[in-house]
N, C-alpha and C. Protein backbone atom coordinates (compact mmCIF):
# COMPACT_ATOMS: atom_id res chain seq x y z
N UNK A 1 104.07 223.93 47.29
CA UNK A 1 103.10 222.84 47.23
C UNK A 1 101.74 223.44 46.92
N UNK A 2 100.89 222.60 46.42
CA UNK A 2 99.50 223.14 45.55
C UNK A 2 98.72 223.02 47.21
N UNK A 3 98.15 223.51 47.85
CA UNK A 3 96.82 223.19 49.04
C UNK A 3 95.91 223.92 48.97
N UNK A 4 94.93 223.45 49.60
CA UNK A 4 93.31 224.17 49.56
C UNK A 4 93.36 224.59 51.39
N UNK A 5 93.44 226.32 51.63
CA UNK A 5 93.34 226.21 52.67
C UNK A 5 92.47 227.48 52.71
N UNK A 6 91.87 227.71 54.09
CA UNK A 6 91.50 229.36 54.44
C UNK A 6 92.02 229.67 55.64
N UNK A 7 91.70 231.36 55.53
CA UNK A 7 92.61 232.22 56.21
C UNK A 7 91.44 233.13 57.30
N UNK A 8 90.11 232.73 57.26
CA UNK A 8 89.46 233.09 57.97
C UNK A 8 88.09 232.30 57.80
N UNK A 9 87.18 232.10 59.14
CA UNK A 9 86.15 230.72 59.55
C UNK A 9 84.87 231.52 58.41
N UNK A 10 84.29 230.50 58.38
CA UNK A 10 82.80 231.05 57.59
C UNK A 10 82.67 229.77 56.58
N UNK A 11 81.74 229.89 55.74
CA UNK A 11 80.77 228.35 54.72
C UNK A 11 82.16 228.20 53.82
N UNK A 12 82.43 227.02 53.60
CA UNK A 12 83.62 226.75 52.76
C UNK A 12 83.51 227.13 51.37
N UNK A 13 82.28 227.76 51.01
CA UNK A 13 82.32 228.41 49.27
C UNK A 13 83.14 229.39 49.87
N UNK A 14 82.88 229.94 50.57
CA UNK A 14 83.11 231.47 50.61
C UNK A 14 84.63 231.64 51.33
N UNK A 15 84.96 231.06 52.05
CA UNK A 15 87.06 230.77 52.25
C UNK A 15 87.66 229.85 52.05
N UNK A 16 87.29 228.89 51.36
CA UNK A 16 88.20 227.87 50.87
C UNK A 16 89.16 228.11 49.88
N UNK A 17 90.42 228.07 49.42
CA UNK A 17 91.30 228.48 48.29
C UNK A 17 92.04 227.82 48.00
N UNK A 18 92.52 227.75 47.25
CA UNK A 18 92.99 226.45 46.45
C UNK A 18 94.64 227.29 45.48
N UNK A 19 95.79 226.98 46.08
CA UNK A 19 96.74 228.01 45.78
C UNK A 19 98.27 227.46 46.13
N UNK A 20 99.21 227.65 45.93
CA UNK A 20 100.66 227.62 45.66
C UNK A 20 101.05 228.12 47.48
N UNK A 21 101.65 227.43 48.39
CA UNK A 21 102.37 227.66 49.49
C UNK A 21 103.50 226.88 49.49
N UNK A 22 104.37 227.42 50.66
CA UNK A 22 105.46 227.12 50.85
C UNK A 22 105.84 225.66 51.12
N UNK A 23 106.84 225.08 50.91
CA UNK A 23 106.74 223.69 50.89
C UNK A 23 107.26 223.65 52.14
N UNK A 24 106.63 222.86 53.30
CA UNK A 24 107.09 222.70 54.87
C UNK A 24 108.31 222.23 55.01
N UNK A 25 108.95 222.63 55.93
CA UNK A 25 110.30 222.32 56.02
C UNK A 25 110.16 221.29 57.52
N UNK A 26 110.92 219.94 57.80
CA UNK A 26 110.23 218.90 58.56
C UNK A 26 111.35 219.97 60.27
N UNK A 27 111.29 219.51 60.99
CA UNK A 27 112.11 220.67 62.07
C UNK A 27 112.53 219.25 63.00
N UNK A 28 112.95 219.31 63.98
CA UNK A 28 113.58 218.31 65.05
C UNK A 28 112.61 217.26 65.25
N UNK A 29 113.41 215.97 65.15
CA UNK A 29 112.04 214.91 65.42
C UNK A 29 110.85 214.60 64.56
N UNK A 30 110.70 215.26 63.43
CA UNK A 30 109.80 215.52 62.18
C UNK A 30 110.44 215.24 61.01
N UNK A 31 109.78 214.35 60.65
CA UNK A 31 109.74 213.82 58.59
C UNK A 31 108.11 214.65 57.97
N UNK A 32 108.66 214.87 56.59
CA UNK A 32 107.30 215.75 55.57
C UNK A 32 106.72 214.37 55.15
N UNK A 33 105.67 214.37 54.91
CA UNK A 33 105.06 213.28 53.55
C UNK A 33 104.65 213.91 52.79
N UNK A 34 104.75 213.42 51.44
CA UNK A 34 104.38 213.49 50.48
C UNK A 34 103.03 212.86 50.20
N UNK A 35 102.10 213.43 50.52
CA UNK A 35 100.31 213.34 50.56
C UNK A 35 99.90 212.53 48.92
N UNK A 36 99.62 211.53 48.89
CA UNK A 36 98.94 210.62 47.67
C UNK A 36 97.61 210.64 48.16
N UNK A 37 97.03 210.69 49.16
CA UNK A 37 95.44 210.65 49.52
C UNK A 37 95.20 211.51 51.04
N UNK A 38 94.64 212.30 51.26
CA UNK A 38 94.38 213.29 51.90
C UNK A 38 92.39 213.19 52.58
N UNK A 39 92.27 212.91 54.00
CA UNK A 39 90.84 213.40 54.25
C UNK A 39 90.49 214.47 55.15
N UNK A 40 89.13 215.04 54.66
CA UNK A 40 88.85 216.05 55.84
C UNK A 40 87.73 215.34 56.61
N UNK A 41 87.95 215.35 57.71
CA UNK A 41 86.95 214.73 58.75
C UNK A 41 85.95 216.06 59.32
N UNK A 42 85.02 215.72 59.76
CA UNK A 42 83.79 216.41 60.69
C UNK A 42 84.94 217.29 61.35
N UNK A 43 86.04 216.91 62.06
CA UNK A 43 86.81 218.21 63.28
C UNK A 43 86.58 219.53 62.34
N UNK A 44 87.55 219.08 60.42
CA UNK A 44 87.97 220.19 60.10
C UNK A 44 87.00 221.07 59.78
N UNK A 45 85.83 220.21 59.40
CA UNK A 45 84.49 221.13 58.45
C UNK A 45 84.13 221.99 60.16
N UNK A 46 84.37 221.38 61.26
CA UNK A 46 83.86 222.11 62.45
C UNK A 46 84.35 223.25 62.40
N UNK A 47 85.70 223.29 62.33
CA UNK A 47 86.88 224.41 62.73
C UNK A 47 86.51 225.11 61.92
N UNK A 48 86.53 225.29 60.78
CA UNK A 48 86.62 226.26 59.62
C UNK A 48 85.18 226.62 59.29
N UNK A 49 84.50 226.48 59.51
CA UNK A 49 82.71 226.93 59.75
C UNK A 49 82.86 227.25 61.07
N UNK A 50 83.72 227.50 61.90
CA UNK A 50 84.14 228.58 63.22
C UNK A 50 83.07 228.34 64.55
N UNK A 51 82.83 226.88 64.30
CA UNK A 51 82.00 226.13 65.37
C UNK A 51 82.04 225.78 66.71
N UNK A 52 83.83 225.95 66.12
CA UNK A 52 84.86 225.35 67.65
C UNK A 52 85.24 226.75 68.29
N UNK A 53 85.07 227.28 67.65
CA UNK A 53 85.95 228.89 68.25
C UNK A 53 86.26 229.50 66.67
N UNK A 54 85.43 231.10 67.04
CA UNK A 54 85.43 231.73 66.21
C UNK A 54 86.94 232.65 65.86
N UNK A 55 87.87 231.98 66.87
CA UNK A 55 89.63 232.85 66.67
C UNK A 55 89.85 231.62 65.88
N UNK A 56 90.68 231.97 64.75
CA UNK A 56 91.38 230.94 64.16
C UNK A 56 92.96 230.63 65.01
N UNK A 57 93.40 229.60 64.54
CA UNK A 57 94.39 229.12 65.79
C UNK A 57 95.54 229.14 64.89
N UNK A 58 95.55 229.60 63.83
CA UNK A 58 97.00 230.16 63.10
C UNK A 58 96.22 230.89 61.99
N UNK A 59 97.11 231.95 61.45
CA UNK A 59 97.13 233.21 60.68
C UNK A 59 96.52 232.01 59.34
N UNK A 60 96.78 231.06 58.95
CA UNK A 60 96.23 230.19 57.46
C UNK A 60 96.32 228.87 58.16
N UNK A 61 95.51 228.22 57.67
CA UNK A 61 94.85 226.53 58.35
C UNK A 61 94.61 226.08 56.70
N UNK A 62 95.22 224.96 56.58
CA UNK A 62 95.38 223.88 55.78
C UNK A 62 94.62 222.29 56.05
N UNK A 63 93.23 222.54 55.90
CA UNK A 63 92.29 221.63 56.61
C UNK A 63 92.94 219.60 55.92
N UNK A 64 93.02 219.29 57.02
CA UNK A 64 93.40 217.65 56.89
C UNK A 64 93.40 217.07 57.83
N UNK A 65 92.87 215.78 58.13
CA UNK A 65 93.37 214.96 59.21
C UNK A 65 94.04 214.06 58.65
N UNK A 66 93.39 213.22 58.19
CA UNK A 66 93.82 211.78 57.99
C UNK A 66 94.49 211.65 56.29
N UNK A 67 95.53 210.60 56.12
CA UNK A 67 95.93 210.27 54.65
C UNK A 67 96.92 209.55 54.70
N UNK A 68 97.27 209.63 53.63
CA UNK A 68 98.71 208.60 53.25
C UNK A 68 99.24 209.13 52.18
N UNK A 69 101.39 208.33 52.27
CA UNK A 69 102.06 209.08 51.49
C UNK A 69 103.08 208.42 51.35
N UNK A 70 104.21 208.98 50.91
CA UNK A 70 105.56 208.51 51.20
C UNK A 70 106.58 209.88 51.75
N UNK A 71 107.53 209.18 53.14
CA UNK A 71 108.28 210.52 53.09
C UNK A 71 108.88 210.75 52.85
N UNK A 72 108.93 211.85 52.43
CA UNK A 72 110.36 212.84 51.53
C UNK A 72 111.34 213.68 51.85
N UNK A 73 111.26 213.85 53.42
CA UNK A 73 112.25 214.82 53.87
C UNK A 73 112.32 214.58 55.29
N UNK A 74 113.32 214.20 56.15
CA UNK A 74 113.36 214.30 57.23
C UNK A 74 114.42 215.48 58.08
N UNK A 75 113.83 215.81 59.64
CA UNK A 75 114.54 216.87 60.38
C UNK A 75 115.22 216.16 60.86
N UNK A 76 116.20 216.63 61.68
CA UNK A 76 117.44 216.36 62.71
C UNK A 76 116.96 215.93 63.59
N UNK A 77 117.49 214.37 63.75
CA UNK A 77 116.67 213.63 64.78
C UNK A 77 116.25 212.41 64.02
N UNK A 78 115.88 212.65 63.00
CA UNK A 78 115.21 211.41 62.14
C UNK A 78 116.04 210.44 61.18
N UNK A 79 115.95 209.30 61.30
CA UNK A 79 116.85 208.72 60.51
C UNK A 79 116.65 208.41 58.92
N UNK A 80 117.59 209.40 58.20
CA UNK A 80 117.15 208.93 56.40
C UNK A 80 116.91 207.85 55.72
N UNK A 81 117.09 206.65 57.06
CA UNK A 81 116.57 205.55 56.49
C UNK A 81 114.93 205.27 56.00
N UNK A 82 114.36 206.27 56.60
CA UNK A 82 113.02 207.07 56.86
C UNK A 82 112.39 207.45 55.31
N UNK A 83 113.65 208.14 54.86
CA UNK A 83 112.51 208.41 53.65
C UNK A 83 112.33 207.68 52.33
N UNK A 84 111.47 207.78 51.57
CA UNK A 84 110.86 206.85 50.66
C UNK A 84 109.88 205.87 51.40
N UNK A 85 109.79 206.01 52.90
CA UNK A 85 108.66 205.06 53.17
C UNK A 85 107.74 205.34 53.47
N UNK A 86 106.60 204.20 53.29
CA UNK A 86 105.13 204.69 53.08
C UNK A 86 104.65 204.98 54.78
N UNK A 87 104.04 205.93 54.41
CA UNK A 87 103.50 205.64 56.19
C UNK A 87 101.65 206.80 55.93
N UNK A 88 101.03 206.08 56.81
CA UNK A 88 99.30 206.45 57.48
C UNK A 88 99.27 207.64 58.21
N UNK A 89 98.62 208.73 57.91
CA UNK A 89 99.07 209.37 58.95
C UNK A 89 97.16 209.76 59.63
N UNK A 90 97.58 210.05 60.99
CA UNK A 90 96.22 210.09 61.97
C UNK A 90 96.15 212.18 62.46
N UNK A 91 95.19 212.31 62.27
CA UNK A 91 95.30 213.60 63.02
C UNK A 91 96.33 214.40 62.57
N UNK A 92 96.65 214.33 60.99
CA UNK A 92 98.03 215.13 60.80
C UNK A 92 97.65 216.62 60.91
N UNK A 93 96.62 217.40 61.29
CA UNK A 93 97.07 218.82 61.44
C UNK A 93 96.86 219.24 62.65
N UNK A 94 96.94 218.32 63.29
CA UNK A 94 96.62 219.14 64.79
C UNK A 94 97.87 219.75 65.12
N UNK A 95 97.42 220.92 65.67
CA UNK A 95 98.22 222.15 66.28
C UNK A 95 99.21 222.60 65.55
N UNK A 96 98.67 222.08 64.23
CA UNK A 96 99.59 223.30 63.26
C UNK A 96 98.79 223.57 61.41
N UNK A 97 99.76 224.45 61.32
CA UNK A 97 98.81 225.43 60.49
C UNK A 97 98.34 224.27 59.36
């Protein structure tokens, strides 16, 4: 998947990147979306300008909260009736990369 992420805190000219990662695999209880509109809120510009804490909280951070999509893959647990549908998502990166 194409994402804009960084791998260490400081002014977003200077670690923001924009690059080819692994496409997430959804795990127990978890469906992927497929991102059509994507926002970064005040948390992420906090985190990554190292405002909140200067340790980053995974080895690469993929700044997003909020967006919408359709999903495309669901984990064990989830029913495939699941995918192809549209769904909002709130707070999608908390506590993960």
């Amino acid at each position: 998947m194409r994402a804009t992420f960084y791998e260490r805190t400081g002014a977003a000219r200077d670690v923001l990147r924009i690059g080819e990662l692994p496409d997430p695999v959804p795990g127990p209880g978890e469906l992927r979306v497929k991102l059509q509109w994507s926002g970064v809120n005040p948390s992420d510009v906090k985190s990554r300008a190292g405002l909140r804490s200067p340790v980053m909280p995974f080895p690469r951070v993929t700044p997003h909260s909020d967006g919408m999509g359709v999903v495309d893959a669901v984990g064990p647990g989830v029913s495939e009736a699941r995918l192809g549908e549209r769904v909002w998502l709130w707070n999608g990166a908390w506590a993960r990369p």
